[in-house]
N, C-alpha and C. Protein backbone atom coordinates (compact mmCIF):
# COMPACT_ATOMS: atom_id res chain seq x y z
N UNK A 1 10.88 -36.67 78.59
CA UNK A 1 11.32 -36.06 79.83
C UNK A 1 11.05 -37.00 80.99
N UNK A 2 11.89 -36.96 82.07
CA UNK A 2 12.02 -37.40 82.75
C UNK A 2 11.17 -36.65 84.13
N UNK A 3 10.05 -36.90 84.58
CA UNK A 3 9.74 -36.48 85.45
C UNK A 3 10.42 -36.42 87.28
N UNK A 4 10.77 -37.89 87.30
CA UNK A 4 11.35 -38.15 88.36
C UNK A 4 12.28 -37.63 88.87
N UNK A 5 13.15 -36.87 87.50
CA UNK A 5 14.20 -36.40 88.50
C UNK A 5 14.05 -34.92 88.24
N UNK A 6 13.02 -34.58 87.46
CA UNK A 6 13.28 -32.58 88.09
C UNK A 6 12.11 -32.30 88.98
N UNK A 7 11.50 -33.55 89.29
CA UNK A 7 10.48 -32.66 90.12
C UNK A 7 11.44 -32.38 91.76
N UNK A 8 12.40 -33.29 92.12
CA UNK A 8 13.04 -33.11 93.49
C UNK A 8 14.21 -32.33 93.26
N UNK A 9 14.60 -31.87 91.81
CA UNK A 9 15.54 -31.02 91.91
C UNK A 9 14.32 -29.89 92.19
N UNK A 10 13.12 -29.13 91.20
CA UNK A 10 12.86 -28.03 91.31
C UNK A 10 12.23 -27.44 93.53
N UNK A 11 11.93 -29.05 93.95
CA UNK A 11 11.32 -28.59 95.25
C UNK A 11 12.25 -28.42 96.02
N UNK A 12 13.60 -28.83 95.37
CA UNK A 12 14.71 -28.46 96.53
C UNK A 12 15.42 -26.95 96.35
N UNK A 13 15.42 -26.69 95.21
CA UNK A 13 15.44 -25.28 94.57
C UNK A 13 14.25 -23.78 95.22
N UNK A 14 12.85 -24.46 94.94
CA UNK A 14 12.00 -23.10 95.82
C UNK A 14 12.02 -23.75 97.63
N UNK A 15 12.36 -24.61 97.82
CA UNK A 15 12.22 -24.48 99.43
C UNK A 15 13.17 -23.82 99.99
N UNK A 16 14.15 -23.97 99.49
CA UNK A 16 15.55 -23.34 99.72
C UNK A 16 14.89 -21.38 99.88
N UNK A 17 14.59 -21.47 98.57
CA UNK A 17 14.25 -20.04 98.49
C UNK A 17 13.37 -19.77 99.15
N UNK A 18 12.33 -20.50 99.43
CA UNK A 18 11.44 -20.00 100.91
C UNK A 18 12.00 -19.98 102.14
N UNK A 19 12.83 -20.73 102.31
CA UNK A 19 13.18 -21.05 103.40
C UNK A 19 14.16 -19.41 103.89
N UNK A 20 15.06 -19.13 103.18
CA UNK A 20 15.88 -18.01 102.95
C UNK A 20 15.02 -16.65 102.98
N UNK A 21 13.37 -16.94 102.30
CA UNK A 21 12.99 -15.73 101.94
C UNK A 21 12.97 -14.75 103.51
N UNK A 22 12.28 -13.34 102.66
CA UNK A 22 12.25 -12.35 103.67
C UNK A 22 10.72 -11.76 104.04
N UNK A 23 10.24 -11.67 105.17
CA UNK A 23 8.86 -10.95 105.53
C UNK A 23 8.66 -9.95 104.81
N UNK A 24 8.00 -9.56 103.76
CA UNK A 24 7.98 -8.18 103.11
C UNK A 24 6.37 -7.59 103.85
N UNK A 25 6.46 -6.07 104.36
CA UNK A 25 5.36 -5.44 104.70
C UNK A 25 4.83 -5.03 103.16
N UNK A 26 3.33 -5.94 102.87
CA UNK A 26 2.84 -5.77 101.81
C UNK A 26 1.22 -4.73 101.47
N UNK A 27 1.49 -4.08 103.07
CA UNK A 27 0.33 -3.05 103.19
C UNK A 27 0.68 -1.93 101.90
N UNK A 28 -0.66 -1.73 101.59
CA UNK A 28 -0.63 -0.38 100.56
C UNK A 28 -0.06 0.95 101.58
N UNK A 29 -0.15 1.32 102.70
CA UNK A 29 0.38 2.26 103.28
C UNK A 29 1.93 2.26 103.79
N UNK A 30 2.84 1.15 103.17
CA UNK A 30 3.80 0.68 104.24
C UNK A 30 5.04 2.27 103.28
N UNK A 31 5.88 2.71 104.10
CA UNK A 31 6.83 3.43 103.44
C UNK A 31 8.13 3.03 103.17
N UNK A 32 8.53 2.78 102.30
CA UNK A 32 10.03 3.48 101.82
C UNK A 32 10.86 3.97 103.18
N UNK A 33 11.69 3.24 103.71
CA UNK A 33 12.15 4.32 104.64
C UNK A 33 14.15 4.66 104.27
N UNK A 34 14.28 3.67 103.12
CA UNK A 34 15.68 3.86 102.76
C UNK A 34 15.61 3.49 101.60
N UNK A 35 15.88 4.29 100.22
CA UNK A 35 15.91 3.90 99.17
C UNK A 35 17.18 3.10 98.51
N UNK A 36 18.84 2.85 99.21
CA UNK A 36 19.67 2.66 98.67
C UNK A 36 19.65 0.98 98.76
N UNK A 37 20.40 0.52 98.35
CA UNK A 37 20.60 -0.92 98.02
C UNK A 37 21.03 -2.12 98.98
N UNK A 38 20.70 -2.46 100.06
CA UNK A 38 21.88 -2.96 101.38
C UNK A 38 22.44 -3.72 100.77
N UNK A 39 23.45 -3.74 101.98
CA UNK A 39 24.82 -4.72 102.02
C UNK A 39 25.05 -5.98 101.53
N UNK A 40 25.33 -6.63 101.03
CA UNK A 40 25.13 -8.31 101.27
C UNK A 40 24.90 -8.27 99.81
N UNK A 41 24.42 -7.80 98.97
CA UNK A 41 24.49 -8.27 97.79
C UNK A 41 25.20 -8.00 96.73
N UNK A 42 25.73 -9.55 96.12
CA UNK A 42 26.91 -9.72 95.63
C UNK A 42 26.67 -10.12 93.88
N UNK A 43 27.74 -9.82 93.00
CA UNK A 43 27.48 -10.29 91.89
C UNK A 43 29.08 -11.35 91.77
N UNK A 44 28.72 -12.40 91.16
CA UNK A 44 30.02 -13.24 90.70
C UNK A 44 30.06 -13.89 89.41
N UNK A 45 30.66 -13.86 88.78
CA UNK A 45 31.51 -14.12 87.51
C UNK A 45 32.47 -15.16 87.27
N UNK A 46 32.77 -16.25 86.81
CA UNK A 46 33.59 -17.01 87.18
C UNK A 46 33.39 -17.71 85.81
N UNK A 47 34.76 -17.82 85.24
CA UNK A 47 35.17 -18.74 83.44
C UNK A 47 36.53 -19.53 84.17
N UNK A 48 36.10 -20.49 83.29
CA UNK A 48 37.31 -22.03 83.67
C UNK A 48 37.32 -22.60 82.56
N UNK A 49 37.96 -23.64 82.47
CA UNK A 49 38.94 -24.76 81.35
C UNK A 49 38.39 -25.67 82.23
N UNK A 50 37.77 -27.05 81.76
CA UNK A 50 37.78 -28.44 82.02
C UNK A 50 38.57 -28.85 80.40
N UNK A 51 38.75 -30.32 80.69
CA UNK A 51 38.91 -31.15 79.47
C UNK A 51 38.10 -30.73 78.15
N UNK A 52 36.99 -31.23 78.84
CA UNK A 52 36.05 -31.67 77.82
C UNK A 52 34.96 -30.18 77.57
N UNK A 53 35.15 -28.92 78.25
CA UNK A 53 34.41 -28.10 77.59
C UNK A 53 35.04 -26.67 78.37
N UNK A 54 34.27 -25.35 78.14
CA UNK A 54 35.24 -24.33 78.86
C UNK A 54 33.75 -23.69 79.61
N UNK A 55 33.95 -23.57 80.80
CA UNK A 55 32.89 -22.95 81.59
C UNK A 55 32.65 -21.97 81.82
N UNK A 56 31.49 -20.91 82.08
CA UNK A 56 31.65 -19.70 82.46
C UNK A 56 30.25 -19.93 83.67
N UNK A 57 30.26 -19.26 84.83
CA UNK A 57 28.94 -19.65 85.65
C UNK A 57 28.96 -17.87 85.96
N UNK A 58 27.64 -17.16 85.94
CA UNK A 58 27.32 -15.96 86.67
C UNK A 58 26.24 -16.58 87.94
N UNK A 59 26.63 -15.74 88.89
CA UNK A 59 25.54 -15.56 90.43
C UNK A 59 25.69 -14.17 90.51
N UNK A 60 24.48 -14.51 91.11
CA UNK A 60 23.69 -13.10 91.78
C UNK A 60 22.78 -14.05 93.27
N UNK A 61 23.28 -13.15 94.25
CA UNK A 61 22.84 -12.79 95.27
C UNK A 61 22.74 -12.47 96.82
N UNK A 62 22.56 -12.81 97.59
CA UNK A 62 22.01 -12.17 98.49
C UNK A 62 22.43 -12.97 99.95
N UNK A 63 23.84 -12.17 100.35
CA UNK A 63 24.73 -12.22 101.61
C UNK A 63 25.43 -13.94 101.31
N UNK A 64 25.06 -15.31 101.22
CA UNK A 64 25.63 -16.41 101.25
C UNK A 64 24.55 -17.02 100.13
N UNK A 65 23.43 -16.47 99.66
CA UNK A 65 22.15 -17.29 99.02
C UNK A 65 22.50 -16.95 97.85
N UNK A 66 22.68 -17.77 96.46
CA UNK A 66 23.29 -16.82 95.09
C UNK A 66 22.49 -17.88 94.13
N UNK A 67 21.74 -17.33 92.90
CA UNK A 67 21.06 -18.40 92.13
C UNK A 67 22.24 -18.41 90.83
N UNK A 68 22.56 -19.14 90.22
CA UNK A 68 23.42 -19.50 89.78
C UNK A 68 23.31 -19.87 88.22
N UNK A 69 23.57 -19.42 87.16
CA UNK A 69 23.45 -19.89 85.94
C UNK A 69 25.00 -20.45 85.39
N UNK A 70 25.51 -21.78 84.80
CA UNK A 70 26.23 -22.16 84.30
C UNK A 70 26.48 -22.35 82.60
N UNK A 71 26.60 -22.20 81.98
CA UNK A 71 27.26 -22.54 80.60
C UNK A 71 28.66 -23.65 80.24
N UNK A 72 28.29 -24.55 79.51
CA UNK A 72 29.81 -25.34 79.10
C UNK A 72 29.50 -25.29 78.05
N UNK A 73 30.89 -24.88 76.76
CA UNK A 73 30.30 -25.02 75.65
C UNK A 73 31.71 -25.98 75.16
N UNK A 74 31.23 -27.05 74.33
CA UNK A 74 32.61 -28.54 74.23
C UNK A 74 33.89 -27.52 74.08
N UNK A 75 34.77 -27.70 74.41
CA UNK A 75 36.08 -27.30 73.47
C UNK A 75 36.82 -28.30 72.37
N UNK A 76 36.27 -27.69 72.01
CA UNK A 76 36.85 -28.90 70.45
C UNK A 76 38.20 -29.07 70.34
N UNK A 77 39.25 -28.34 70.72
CA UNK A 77 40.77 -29.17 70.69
C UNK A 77 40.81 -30.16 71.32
N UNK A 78 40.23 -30.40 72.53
CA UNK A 78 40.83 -31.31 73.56
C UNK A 78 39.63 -32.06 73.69
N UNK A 79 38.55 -32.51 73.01
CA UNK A 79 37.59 -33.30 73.68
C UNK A 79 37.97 -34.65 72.99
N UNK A 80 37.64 -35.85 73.26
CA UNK A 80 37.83 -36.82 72.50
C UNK A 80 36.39 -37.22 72.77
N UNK A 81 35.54 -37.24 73.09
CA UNK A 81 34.06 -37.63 72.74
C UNK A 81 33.15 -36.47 71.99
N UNK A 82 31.81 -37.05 71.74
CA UNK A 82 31.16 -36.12 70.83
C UNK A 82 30.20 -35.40 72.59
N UNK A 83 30.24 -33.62 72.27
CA UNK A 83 29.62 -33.27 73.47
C UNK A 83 28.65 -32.53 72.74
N UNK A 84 28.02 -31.69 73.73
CA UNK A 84 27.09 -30.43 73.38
C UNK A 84 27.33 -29.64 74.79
N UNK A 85 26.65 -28.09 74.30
CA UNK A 85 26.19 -26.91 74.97
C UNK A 85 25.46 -27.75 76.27
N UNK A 86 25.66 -27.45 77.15
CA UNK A 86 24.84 -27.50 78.07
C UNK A 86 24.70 -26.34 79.07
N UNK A 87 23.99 -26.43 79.79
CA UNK A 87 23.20 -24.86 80.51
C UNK A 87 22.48 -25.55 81.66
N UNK A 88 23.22 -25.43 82.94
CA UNK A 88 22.86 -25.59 84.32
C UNK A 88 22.20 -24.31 84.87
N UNK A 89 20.90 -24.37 86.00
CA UNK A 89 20.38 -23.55 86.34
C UNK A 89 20.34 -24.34 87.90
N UNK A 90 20.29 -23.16 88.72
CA UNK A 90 20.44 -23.86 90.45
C UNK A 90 20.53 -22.71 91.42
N UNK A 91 20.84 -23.18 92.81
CA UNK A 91 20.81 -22.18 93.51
C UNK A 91 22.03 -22.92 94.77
N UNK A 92 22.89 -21.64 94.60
CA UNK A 92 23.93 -22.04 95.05
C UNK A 92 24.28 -21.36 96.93
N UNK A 93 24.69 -22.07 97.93
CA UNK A 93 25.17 -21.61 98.87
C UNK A 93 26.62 -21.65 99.20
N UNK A 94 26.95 -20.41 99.74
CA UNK A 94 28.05 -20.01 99.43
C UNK A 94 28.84 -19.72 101.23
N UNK A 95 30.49 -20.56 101.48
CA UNK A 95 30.06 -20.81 103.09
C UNK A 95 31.61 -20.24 102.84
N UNK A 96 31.97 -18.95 103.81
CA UNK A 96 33.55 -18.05 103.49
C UNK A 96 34.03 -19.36 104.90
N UNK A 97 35.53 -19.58 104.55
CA UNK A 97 36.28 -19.92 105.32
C UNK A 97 37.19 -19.14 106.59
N UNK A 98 37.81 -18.75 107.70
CA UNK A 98 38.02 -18.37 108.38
C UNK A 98 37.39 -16.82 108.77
N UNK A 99 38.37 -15.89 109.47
CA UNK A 99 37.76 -14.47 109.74
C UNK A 99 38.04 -13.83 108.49
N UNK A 100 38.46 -13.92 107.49
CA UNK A 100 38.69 -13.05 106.30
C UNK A 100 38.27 -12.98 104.94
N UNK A 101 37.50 -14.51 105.43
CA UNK A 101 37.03 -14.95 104.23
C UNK A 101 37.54 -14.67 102.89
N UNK A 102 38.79 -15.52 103.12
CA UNK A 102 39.62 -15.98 101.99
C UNK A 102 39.73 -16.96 100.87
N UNK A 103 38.72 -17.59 101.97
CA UNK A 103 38.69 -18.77 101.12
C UNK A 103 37.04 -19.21 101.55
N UNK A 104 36.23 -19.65 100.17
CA UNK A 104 35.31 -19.85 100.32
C UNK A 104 34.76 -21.16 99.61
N UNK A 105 33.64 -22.39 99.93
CA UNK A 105 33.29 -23.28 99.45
C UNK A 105 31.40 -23.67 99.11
N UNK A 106 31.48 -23.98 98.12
CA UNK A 106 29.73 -23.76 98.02
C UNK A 106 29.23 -25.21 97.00
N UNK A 107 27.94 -25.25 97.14
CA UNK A 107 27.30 -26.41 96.91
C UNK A 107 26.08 -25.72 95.59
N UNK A 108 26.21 -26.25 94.84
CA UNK A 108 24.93 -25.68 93.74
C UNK A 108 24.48 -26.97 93.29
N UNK A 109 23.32 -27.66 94.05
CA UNK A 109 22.20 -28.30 93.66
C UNK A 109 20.99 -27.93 92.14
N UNK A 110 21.75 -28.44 91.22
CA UNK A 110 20.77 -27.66 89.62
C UNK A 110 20.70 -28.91 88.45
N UNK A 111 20.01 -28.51 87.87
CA UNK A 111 19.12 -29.12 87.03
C UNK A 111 19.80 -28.73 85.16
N UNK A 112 19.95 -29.62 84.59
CA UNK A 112 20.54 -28.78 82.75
C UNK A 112 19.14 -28.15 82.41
N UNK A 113 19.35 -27.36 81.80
CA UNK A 113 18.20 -26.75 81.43
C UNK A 113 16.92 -27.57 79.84
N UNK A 114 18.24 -28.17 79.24
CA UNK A 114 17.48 -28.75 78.17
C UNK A 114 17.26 -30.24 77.99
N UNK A 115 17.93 -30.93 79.08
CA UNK A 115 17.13 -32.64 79.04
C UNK A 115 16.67 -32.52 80.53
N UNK A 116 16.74 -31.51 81.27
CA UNK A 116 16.07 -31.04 83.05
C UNK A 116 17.28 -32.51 83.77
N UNK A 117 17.94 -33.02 83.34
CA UNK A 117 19.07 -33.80 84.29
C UNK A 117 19.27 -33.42 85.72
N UNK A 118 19.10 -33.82 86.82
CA UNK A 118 19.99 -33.05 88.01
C UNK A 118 21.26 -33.27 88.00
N UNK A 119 22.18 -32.10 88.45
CA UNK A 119 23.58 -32.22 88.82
C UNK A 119 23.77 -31.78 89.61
N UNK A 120 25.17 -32.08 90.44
CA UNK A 120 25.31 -31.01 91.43
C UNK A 120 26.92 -30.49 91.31
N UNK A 121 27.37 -29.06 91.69
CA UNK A 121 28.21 -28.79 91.41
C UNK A 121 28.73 -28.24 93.01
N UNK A 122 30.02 -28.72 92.99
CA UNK A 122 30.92 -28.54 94.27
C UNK A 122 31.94 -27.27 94.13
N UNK A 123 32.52 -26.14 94.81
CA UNK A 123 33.49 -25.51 94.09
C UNK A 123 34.05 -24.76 95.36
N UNK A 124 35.84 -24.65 94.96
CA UNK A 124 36.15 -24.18 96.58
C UNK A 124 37.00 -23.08 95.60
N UNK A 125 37.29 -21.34 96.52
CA UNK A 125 37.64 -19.98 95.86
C UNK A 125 38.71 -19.52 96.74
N UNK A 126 39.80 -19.21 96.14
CA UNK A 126 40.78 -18.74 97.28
C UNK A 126 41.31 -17.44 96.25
N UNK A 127 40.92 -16.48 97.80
CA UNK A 127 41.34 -15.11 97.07
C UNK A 127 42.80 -14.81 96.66
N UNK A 128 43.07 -14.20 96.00
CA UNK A 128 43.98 -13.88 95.75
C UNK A 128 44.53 -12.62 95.32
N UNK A 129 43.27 -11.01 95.43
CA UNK A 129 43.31 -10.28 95.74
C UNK A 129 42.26 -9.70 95.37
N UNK A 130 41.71 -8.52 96.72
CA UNK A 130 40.46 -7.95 96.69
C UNK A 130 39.35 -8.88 96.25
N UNK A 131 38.49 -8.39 95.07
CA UNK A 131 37.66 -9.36 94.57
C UNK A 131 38.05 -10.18 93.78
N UNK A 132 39.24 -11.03 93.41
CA UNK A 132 39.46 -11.95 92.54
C UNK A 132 40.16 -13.14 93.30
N UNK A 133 39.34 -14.32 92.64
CA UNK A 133 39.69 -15.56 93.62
C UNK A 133 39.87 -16.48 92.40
N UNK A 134 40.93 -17.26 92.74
CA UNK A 134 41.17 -18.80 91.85
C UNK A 134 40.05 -19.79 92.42
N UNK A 135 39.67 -20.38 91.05
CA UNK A 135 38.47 -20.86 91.33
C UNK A 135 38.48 -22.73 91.08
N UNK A 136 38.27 -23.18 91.99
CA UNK A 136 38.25 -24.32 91.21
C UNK A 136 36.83 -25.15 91.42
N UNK A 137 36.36 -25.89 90.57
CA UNK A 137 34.85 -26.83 90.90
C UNK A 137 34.91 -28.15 90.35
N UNK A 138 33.92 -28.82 90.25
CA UNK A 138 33.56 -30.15 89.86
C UNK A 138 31.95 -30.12 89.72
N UNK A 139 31.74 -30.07 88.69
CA UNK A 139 30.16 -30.93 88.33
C UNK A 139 29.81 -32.02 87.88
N UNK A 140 28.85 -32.13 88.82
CA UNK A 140 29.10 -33.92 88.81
C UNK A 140 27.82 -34.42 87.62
N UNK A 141 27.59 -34.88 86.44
CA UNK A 141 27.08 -34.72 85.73
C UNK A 141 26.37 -36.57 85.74
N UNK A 142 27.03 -37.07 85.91
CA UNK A 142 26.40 -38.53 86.41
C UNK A 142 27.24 -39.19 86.98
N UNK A 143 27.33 -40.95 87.48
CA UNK A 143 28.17 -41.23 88.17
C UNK A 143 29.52 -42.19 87.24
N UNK A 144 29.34 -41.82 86.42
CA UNK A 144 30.56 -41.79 85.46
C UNK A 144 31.00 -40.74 84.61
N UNK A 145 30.28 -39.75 84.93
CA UNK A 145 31.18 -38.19 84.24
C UNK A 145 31.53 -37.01 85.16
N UNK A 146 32.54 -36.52 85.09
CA UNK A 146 32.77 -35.27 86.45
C UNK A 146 33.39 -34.15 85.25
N UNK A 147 32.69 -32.88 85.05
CA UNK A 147 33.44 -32.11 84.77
C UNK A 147 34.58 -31.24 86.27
N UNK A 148 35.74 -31.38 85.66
CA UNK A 148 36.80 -30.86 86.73
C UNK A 148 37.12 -29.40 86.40
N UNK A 149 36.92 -28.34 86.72
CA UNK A 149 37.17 -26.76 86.17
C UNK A 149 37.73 -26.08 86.81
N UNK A 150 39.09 -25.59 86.37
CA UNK A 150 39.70 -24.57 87.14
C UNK A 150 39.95 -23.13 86.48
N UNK A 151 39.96 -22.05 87.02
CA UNK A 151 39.62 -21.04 86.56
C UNK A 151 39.98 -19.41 87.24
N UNK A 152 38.99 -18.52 87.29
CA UNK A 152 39.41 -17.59 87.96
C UNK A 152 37.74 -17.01 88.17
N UNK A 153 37.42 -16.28 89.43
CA UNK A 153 36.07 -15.99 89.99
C UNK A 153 36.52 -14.53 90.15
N UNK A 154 35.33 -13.48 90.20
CA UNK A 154 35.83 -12.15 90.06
C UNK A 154 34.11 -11.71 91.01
N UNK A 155 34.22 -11.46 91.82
CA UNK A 155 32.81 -11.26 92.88
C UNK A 155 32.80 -9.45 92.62
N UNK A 156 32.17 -9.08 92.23
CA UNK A 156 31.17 -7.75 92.54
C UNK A 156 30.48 -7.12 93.13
């Protein structure tokens, strides 16, 4: 393992999340004053086709802040090199384009889960009705490999 490069992926990963976090009143007397769920939190879903493997990424979270799990698993018709499974973990920000937010673009700074590699993945969403948006991304996997993925995103 490579130390060098997950230790500045993982500190860019919890600062983020500190940075984002929220003041929680952690008194034993503090109350409950609304039990339902607020606003802002989102679930997303999103499967694509690259070349070389077929993607599926789930997020979860909270108003523009979403932690992000990826999957590629090779597609064997179309690959012409030998690949594997890989499994990105990250935390993604998520930035809507005009007043209607139709179109949206986000940055997921993450790490593979099983050689800890950093990558970063780029991806821009244009709705195309209610919650379903054409999706397209790029993960940039080193500086001679780009997975290119286009697809369809389905937000919750």
């Amino acid at each position: 393992m490579n130390n060098k490069k997950i230790l500045p992926t993982i500190i860019l990963i919890l600062s983020s999340i500190i940075l984002y976090g929220q003041d929680l009143n952690c008194s034993i007397n503090h109350k409950v004053k609304n039990y339902n769920v607020e606003e802002g939190i989102y679930y997303k879903i999103s499967t694509g086709i690259c070349y070389h493997h077929n993607s599926s990424t789930v997020d979860i979270g909270y108003k523009r802040n979403y932690l992000s799990l990826t999957f590629m698993n090779p597609n064997i018709h179309r690959s012409t090199m030998r690949m594997k499974e890989e499994i990105y973990i990250g935390y993604t920000y998520d930035y809507p384009i005009g007043r209607k937010g139709n179109v949206h673009i986000g940055i997921t700074p993450s790490f593979e889960i099983t050689s800890h590699e950093p990558v970063v993945r780029f991806y821009i969403d244009k709705r195309i009705y209610k919650g379903f948006f054409l999706h397209g991304s790029t993960v940039q996997v080193s500086n001679r490999m780009n997975h290119l993925i286009g697809g369809i995103k389905v937000v919750i």
